[in-house]
Protein backbone atom coordinates (compact mmCIF):
# COMPACT_ATOMS: atom_id res chain seq x y z
CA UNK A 1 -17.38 -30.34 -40.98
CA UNK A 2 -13.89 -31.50 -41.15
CA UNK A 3 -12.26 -33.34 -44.38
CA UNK A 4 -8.87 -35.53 -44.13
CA UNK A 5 -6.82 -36.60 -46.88
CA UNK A 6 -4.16 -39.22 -46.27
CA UNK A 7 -1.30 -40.63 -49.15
CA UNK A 8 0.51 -43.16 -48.45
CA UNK A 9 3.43 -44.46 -51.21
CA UNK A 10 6.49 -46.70 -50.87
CA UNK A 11 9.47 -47.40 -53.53
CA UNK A 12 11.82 -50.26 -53.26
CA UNK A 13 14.80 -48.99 -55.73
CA UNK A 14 17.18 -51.86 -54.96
CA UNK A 15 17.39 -54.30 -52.73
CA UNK A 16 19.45 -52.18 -50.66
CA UNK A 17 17.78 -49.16 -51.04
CA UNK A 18 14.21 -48.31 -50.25
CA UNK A 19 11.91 -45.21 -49.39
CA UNK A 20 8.14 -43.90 -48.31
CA UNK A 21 6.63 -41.22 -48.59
CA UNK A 22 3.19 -40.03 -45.69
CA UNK A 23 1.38 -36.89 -46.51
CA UNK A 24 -1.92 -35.69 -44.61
CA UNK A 25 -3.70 -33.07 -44.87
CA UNK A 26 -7.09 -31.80 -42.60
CA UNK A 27 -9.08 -28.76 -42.63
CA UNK A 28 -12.03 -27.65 -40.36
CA UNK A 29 -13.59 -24.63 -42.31
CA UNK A 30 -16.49 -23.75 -40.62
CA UNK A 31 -16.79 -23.49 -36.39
CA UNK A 32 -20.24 -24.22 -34.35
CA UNK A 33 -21.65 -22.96 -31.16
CA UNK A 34 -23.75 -25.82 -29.89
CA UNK A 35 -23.67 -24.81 -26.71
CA UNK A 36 -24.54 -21.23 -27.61
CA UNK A 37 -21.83 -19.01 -25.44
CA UNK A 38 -20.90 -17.09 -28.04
CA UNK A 39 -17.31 -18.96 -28.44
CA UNK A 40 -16.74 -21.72 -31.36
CA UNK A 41 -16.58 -25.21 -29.80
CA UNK A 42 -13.50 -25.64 -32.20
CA UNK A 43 -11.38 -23.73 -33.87
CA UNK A 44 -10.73 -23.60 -37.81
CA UNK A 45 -8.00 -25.80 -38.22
CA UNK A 46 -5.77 -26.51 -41.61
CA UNK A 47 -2.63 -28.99 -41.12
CA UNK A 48 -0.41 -30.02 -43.34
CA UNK A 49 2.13 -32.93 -43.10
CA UNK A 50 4.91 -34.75 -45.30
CA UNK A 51 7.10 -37.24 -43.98
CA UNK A 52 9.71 -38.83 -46.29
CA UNK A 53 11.99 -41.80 -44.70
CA UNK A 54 14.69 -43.73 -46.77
CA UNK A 55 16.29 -47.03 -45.54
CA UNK A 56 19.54 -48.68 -47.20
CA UNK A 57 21.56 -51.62 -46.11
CA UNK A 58 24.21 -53.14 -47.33
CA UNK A 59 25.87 -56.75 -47.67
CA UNK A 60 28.98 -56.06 -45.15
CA UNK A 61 26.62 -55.10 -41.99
CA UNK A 62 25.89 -51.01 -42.36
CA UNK A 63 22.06 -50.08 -42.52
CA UNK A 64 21.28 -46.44 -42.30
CA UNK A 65 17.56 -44.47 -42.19
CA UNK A 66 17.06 -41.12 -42.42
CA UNK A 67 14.62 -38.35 -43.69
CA UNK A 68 12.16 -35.46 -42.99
CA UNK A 69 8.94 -34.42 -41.65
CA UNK A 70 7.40 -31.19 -42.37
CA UNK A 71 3.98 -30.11 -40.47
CA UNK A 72 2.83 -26.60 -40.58
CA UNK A 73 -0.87 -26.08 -39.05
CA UNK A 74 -3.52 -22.59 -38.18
CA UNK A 75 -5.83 -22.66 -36.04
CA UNK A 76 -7.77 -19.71 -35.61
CA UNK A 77 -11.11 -19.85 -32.80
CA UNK A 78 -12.35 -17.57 -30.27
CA UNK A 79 -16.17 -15.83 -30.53
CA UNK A 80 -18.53 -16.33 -33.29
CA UNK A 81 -18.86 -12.78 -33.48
CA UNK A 82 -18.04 -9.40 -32.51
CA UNK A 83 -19.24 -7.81 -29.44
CA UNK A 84 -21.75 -4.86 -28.89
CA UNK A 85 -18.40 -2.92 -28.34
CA UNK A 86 -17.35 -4.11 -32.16
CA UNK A 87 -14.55 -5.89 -30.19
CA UNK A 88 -14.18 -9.49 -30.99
CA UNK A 89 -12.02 -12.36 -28.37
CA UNK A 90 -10.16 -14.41 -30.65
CA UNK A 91 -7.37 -17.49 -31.05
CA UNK A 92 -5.01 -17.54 -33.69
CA UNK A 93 -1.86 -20.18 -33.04
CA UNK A 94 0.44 -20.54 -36.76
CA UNK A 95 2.70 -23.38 -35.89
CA UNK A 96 5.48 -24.73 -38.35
CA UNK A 97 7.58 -27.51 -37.39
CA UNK A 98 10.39 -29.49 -39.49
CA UNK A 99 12.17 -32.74 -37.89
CA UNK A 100 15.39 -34.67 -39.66
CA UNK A 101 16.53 -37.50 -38.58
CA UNK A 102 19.59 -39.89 -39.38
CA UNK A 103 20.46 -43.32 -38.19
CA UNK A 104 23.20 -45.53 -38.26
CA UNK A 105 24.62 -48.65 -37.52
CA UNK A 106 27.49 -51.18 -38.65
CA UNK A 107 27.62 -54.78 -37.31
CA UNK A 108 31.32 -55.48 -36.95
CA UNK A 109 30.46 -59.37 -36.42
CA UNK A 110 27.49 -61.14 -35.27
CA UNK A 111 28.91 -63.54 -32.93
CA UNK A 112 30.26 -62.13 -30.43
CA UNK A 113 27.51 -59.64 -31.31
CA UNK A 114 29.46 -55.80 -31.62
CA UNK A 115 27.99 -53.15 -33.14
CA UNK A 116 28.31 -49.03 -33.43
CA UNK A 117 25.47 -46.82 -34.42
CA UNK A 118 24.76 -43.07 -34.86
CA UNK A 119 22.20 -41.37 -34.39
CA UNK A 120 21.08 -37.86 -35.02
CA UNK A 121 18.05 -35.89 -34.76
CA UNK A 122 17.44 -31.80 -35.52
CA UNK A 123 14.52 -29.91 -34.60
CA UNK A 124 12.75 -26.61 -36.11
CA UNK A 125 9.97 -25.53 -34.18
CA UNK A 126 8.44 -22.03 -34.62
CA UNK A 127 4.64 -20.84 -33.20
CA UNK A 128 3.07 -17.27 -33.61
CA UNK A 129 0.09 -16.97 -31.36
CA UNK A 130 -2.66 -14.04 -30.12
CA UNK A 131 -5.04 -15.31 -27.74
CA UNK A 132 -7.13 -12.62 -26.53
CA UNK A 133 -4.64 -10.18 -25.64
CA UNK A 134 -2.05 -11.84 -25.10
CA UNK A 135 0.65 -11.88 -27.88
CA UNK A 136 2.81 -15.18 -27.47
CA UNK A 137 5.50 -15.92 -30.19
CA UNK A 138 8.04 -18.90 -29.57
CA UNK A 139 10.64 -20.72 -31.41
CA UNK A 140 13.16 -23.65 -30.36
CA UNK A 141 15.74 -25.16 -32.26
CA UNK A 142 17.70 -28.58 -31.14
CA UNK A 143 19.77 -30.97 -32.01
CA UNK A 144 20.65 -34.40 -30.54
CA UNK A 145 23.36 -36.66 -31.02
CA UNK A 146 23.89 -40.39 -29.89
CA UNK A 147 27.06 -42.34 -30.36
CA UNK A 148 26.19 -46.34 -29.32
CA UNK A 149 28.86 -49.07 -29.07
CA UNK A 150 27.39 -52.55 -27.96
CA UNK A 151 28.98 -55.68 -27.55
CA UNK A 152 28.14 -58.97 -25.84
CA UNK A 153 30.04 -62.51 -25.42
CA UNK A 154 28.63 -65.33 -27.62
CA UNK A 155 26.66 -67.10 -25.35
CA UNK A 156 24.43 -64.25 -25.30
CA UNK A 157 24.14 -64.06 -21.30
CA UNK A 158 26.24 -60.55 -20.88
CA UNK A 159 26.24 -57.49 -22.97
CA UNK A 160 27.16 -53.84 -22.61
CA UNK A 161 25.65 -50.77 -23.94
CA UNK A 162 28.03 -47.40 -23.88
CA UNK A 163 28.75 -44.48 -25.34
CA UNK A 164 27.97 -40.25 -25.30
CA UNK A 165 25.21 -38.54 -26.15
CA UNK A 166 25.05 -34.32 -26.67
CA UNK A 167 22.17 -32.13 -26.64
CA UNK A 168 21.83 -28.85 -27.61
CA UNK A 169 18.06 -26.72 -27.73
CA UNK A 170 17.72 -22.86 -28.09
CA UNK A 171 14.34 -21.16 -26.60
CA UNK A 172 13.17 -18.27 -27.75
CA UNK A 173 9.94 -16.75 -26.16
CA UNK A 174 8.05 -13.43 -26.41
CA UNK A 175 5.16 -12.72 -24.29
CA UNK A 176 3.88 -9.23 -25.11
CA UNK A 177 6.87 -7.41 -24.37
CA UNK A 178 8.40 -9.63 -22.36
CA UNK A 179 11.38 -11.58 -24.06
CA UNK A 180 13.31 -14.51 -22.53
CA UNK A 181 15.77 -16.55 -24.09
CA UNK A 182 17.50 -19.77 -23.14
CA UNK A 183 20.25 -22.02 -24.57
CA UNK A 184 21.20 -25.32 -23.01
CA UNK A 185 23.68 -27.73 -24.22
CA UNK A 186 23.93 -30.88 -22.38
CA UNK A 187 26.85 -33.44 -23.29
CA UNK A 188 26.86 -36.87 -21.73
CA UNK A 189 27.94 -40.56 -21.30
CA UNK A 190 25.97 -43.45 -20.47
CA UNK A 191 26.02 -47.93 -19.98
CA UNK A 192 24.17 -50.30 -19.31
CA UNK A 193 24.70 -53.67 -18.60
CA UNK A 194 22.42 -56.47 -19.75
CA UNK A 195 22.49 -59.83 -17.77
CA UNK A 196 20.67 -62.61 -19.10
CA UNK A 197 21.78 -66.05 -17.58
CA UNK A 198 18.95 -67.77 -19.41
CA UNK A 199 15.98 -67.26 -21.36
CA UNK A 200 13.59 -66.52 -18.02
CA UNK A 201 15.11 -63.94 -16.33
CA UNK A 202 17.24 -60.57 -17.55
CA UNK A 203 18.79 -57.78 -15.23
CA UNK A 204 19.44 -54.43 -16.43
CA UNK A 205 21.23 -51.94 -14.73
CA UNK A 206 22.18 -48.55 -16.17
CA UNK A 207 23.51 -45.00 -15.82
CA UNK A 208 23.65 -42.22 -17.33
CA UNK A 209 25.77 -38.73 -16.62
CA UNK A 210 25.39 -35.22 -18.15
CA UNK A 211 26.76 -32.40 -17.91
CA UNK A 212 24.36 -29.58 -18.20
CA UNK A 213 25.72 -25.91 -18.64
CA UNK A 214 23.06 -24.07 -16.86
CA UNK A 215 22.45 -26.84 -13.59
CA UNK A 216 25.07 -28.36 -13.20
CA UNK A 217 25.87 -32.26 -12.95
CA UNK A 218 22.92 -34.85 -13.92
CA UNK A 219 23.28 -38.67 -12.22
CA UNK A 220 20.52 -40.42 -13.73
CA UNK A 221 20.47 -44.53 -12.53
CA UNK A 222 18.26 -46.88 -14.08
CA UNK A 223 17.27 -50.73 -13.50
CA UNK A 224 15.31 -53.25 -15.67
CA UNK A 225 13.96 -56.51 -14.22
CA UNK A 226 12.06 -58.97 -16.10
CA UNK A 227 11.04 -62.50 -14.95
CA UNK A 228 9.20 -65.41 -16.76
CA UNK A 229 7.54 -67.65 -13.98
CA UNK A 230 6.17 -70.19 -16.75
CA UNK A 231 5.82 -69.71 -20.79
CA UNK A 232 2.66 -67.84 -19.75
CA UNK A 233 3.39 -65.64 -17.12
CA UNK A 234 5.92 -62.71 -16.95
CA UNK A 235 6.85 -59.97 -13.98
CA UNK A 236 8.49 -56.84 -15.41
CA UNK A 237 9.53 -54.16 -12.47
CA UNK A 238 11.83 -51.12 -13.32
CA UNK A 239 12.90 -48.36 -11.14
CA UNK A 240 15.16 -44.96 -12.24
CA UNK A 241 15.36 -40.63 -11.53
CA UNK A 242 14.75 -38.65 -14.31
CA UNK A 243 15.00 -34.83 -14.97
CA UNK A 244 13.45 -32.19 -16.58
CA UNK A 245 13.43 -28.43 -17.75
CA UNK A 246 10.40 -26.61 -17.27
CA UNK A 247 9.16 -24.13 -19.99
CA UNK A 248 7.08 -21.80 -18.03
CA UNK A 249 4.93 -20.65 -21.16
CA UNK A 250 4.83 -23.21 -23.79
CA UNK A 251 3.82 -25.25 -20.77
CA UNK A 252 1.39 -23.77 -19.66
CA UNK A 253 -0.46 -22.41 -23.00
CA UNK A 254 -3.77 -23.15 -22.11
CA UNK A 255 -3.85 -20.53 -18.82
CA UNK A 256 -3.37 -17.74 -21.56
CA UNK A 257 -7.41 -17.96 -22.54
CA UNK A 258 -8.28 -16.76 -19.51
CA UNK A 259 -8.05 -13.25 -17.37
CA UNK A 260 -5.52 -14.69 -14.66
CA UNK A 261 -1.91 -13.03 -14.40
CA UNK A 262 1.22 -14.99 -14.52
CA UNK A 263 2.98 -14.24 -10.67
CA UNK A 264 6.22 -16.59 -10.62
CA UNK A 265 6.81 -16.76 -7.28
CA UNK A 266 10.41 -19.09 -7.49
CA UNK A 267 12.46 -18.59 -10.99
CA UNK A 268 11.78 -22.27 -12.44
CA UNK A 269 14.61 -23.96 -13.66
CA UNK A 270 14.32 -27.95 -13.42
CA UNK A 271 12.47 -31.11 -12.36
CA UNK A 272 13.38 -34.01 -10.61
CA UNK A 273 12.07 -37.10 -9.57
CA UNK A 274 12.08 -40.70 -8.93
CA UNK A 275 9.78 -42.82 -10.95
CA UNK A 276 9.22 -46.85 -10.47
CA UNK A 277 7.09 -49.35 -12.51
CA UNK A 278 5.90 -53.08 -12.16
CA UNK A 279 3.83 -55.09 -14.86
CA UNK A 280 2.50 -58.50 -14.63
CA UNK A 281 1.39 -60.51 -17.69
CA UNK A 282 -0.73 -63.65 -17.59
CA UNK A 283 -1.72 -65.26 -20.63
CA UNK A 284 -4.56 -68.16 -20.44
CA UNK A 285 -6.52 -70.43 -22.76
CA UNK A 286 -10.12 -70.91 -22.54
CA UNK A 287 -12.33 -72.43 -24.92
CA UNK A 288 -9.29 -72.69 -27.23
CA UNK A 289 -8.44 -68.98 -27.45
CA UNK A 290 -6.25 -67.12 -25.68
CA UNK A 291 -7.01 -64.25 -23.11
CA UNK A 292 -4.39 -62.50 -21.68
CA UNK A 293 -4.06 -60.37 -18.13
CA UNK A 294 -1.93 -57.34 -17.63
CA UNK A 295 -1.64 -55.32 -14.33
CA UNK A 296 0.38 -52.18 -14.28
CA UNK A 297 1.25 -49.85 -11.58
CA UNK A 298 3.92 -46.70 -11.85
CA UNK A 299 4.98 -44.23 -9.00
CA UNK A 300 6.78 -40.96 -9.55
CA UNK A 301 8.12 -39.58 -6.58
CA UNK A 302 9.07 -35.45 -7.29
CA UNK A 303 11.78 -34.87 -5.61
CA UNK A 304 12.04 -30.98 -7.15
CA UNK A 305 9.04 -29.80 -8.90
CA UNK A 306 7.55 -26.25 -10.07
CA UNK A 307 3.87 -26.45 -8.77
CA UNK A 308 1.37 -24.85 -11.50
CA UNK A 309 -1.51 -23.09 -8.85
CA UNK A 310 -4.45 -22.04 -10.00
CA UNK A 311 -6.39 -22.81 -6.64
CA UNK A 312 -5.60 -20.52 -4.24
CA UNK A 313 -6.78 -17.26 -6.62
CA UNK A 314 -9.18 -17.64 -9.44
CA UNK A 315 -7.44 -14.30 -10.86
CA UNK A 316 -3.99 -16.08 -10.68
CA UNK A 317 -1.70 -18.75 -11.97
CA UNK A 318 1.02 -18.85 -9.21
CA UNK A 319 4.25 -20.73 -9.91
CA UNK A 320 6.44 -21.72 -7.38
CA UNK A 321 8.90 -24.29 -6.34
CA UNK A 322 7.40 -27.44 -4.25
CA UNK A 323 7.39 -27.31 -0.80
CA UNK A 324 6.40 -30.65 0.75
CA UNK A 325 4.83 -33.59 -1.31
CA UNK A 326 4.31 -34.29 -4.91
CA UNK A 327 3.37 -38.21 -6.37
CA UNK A 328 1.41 -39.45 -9.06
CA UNK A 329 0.53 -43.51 -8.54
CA UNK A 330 -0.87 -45.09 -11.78
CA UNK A 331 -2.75 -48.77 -11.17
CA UNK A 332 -4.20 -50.48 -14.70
CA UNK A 333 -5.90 -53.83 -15.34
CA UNK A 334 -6.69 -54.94 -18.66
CA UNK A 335 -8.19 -58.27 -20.02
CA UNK A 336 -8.40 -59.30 -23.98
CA UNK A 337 -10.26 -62.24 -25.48
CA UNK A 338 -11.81 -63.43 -28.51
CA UNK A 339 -14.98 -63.69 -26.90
CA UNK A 340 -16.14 -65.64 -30.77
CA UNK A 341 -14.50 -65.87 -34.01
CA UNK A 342 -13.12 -62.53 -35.14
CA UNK A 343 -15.08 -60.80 -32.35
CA UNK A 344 -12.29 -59.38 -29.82
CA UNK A 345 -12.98 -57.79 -26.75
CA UNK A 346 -10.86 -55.30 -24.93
CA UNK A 347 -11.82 -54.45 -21.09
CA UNK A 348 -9.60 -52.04 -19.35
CA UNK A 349 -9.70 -50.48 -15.99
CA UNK A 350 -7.09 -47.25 -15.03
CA UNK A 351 -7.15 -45.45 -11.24
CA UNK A 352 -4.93 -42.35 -11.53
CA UNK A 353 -4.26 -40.61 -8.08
CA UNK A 354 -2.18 -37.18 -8.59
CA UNK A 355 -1.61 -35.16 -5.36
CA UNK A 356 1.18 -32.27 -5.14
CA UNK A 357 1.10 -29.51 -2.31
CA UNK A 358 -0.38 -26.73 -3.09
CA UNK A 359 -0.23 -23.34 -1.23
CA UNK A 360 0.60 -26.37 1.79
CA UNK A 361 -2.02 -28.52 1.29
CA UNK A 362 -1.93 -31.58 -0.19
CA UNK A 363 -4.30 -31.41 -2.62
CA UNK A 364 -5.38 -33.52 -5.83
CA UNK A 365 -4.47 -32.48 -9.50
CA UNK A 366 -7.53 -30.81 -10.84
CA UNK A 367 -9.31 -31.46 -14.29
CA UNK A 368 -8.25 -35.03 -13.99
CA UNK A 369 -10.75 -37.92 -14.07
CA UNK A 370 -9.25 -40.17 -11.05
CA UNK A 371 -10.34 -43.09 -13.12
CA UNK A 372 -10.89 -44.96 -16.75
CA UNK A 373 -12.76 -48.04 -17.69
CA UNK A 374 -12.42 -48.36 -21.36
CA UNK A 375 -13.98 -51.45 -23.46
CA UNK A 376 -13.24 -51.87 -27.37
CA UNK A 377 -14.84 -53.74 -29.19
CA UNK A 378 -13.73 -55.05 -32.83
CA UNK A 379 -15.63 -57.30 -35.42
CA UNK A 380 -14.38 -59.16 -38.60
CA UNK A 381 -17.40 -60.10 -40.53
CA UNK A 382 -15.04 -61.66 -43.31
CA UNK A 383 -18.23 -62.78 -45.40
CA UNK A 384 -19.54 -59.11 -45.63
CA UNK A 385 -16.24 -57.43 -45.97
CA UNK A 386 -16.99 -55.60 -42.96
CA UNK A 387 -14.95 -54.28 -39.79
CA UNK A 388 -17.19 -53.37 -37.03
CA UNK A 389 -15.07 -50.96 -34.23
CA UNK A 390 -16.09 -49.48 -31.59
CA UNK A 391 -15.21 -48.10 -28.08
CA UNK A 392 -16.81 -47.16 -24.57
CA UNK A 393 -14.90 -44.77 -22.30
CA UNK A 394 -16.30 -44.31 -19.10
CA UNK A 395 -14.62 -40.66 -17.34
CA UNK A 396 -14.23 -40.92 -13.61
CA UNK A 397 -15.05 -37.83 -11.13
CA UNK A 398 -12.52 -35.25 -10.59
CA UNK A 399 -11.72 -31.81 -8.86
CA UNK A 400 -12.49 -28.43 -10.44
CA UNK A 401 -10.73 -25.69 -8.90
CA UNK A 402 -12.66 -22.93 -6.78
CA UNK A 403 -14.40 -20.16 -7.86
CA UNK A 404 -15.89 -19.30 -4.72
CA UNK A 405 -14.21 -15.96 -4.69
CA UNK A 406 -16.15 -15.10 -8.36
CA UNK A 407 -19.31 -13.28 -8.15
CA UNK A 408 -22.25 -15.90 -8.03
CA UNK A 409 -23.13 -15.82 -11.68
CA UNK A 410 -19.46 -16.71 -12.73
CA UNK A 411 -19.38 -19.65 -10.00
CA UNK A 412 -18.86 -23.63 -10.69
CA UNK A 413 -19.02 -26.64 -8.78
CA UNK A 414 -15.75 -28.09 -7.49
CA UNK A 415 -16.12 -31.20 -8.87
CA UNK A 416 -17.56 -33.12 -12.08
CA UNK A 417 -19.45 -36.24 -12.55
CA UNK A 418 -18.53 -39.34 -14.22
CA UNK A 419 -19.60 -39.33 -18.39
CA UNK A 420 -19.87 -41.92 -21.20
CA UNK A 421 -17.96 -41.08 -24.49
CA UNK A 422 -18.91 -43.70 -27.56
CA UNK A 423 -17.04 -44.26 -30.29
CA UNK A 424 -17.44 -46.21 -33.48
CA UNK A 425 -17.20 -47.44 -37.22
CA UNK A 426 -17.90 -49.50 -39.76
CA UNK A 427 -15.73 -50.32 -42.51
CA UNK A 428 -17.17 -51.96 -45.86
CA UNK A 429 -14.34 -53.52 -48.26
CA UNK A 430 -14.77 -53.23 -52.13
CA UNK A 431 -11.67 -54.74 -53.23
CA UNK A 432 -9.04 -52.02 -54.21
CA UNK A 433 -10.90 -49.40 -51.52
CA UNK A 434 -12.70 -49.37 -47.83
CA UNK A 435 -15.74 -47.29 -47.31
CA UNK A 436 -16.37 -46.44 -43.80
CA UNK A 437 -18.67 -44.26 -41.60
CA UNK A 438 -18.58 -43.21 -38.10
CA UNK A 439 -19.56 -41.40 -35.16
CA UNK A 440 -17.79 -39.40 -32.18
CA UNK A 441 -19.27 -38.97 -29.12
CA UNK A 442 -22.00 -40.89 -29.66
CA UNK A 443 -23.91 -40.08 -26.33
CA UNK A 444 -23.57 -36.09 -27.12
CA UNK A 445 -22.33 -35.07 -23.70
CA UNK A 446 -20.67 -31.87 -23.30
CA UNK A 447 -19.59 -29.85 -20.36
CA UNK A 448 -22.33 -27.58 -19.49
CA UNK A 449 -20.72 -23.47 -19.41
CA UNK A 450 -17.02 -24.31 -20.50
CA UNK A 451 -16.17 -21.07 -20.32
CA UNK A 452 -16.50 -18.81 -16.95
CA UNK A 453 -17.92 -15.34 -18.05
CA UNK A 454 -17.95 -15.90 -22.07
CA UNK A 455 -20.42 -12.83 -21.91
CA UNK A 456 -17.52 -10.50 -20.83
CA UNK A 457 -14.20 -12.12 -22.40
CA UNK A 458 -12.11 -8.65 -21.80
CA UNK A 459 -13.34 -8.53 -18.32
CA UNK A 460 -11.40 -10.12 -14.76
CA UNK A 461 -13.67 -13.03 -14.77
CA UNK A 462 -12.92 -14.53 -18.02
CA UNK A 463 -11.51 -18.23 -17.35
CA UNK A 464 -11.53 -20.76 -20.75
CA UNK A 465 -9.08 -22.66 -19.41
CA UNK A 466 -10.88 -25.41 -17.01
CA UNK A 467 -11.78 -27.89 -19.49
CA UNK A 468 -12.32 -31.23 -18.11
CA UNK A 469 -14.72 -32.98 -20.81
CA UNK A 470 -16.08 -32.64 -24.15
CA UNK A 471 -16.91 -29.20 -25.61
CA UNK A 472 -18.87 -30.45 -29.08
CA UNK A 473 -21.33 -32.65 -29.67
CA UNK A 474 -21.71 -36.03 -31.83
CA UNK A 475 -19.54 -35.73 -35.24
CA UNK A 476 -20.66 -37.66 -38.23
CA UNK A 477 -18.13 -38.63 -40.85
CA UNK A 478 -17.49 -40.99 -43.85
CA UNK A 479 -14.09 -42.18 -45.78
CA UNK A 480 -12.64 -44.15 -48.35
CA UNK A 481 -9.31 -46.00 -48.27
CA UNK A 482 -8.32 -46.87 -51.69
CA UNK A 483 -5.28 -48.98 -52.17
CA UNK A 484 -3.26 -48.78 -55.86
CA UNK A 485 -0.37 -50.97 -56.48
């Protein structure tokens, strides 16, 4: 049973000066074992969140938002139960975590078109965790700063984009009785240039250089193209590097329910690759509605990468630095029509291949489904007051690492079948409030034995971490919305 409680309230003071307020609030109290291994299918969860943002603008070209959001959450899971031993494997992760933000901007004059914002962002994040045995307690602090200065010439076919940027974030981990800490502060500058000569075609070529304390000199390039063939169809293509830090731990949480060791093999320090995109956008009209046609495809390229391994020993996460090849190619389709009157349909079709080198071989990512075909569907019966939703996710097949080296009983395949996950609900309107039911994984699939050797948690066998589906069964659950002005 899980019960969510959303407020939503917003206050115009002026006509300058306005505000809103979002608070939620969810708790899971009681855990089930429908697949009966001992272990709850979810954990006890209570969450808490506030957000608070205030906007203000003025009559001489200044506008400003800033504000808070506070989310604190526990989640506590693990067995049902103590063992015959009167020991008990459990999950506790405490998380707090408080964001403020602050932006601004001031319009010098609108034509030519100059402006200067500000922006700044800090970030409290602090997590106390036990899983099983292992004791992990992390906290980061950061801040990020953004001065912008734009400008472009009045007949709106060149403008520039400049100005520096600084980033500062402090990591502090504890692993049992290891402690690490990190501090990286990261100023840099940054343009781009915006060419436009006319409403059906815009270049947009960019870079941006930082200058990080702990590796060195960052040259990031970037380029935007976008190109309208006709009113109805548009070609989008970008290309750029980016780079990364790697957080071995908070990374990689989810290898800390299980019995395998951490061996870093190469000291990680940071990621790089190349990344490239192309979208095409075709909008037609049949029957006097509109359907439109998107086709996506994204590379990445890693260039430097720190390989997670968890292939070549089931007792073992292994982190090293890549040694050969490392892409991830991304190809979508997607169709939407009013197939009637209020009745839209959504079709959507995703192929995802992930390969990296592992131990030298050039393997595929495991626990990923290599493909997605997703249909919504959603209904506006405006004589009923209803809203009919629902969705259809068919998983693709993917790779589960081998166990081959377990003992027979603690064995799985090396690979998963496709599944069907159903969502949907029904929304009734009375006026000032919504009632509305709804079901989760309608079908009731699960993946059979989640967890290698549940029976022995404390033992070398234990492995919780190759999750690739669903772990519960259907949910049930009914709402109002209720709207006071």
């Amino acid at each position: 049973m899980k019960t969510d409680l959303n407020a939503n309230a917003a206050f115009e003071f002026s006509e300058h000066l306005s505000t809103m307020v979002l608070a939620h609030m969810n708790t899971t109290p009681k855990s089930f074992d429908d697949n009966g291994d001992s272990f709850a299918d979810d954990p006890k969860t209570t969450q808490y969140n506030v957000m608070n943002r205030w906007k203000y603008h003025s009559d001489i070209g200044y506008e400003a938002e800033f504000g808070f959001q506070l989310m604190s959450e526990k989640r506590n899971g693990g067995q049902m139960a103590p063992l015959a031993s009167g020991r008990k494997y459990s999950l506790d992760i405490n998380s707090d975590h408080l964001d403020l933000f602050l932006k601004n901007g001031f319009v010098f004059n609108a034509e030519p078109y100059t402006s200067l914002g500000l922006i700044l962002n800090g970030h409290r994040h602090t997590q106390n965790s036990q899983i099983g045995l292992s004791k992990y307690d992390a906290r980061q602090t950061s801040f990020f700063g953004k001065l912008i200065l734009e400008t472009g010439t009045v007949d709106e076919i060149h403008k520039i984009t400049t100005g520096i940027s600084f980033a500062f974030d402090e990591y502090k981990e504890e692993l049992n009785n290891l402690a690490l800490l990190r501090n990286e502060s990261v100023p840099g500058v940054f343009m781009e240039y915006n060419f436009s000569p006319s409403n059906l075609i815009s270049i947009v070529p960019g870079v941006r250089v930082d200058f990080h304390n702990l590796y060195g000199t960052f040259v990031t390039p970037r380029i935007h193209f976008k190109f309208m063939a006709d009113e109805n169809t548009t070609l989008r293509a970008s290309a750029g590097k980016g780079y990364r830090s790697v957080n071995l731990f908070s990374d990689n949480l989810n290898y800390f329910a299980s019995s395998r060791s951490f061996e870093v093999i190469d000291q990680p320090k940071f990621e790089e690759a190349w990344n490239y995109g192309l979208n095409l956008t075709r909008y037609f009209m049949i029957d006097g509605r509109e359907l439109s046609v998107t086709a996506d495809y994204y590379r990445t390229d890693f260039i430097k990468q720190t390989v997670v391994d968890i292939d070549s020993d089931p007792r073992k996460v292994k982190f090293y630095d890549l040694n050969g090849t490392s892409y991830s190619n991304s190809y979508q389709i997607e169709a939407a029509y009013e197939l009637l009157s209020d009745f839209n349909v959504t079709l959507a079709y995703r192929y995802t291949d992930v390969k990296s080198t592992y131990d030298g071989v050039l393997s595929t990512a495991p626990l990923q489904s290599r493909y997605k075909i997703l249909s919504t569907v959603a209904w506006l019966i405006k004589d009923a007051g209803l809203t009919v939703d629902a969705s259809f996710l068919i998983n693709g097949p993917g790779r589960i690492p081998s166990t081959a080296a377990n003992p027979i009983q603690y064995q799985r395949s090396e690979s998963f079948d496709p599944y069907l996950n159903i969502n949907a609900q029904i929304s009734k309107n009375f006026g000032s409030f919504d009632f509305y039911v709804g079901v989760e994984n309608l079908t009731g699939f699960m993946q059979e034995n989640p967890i290698i050797a549940a029976d022995d948690p404390f033992g070398t066998y234990f492995d919780a971490s190759q999750i690739w589906g669903p772990v519960s069964g259907r949910k049930f659950y009914a709402g109002i919305r209720l709207s006071v002005l």
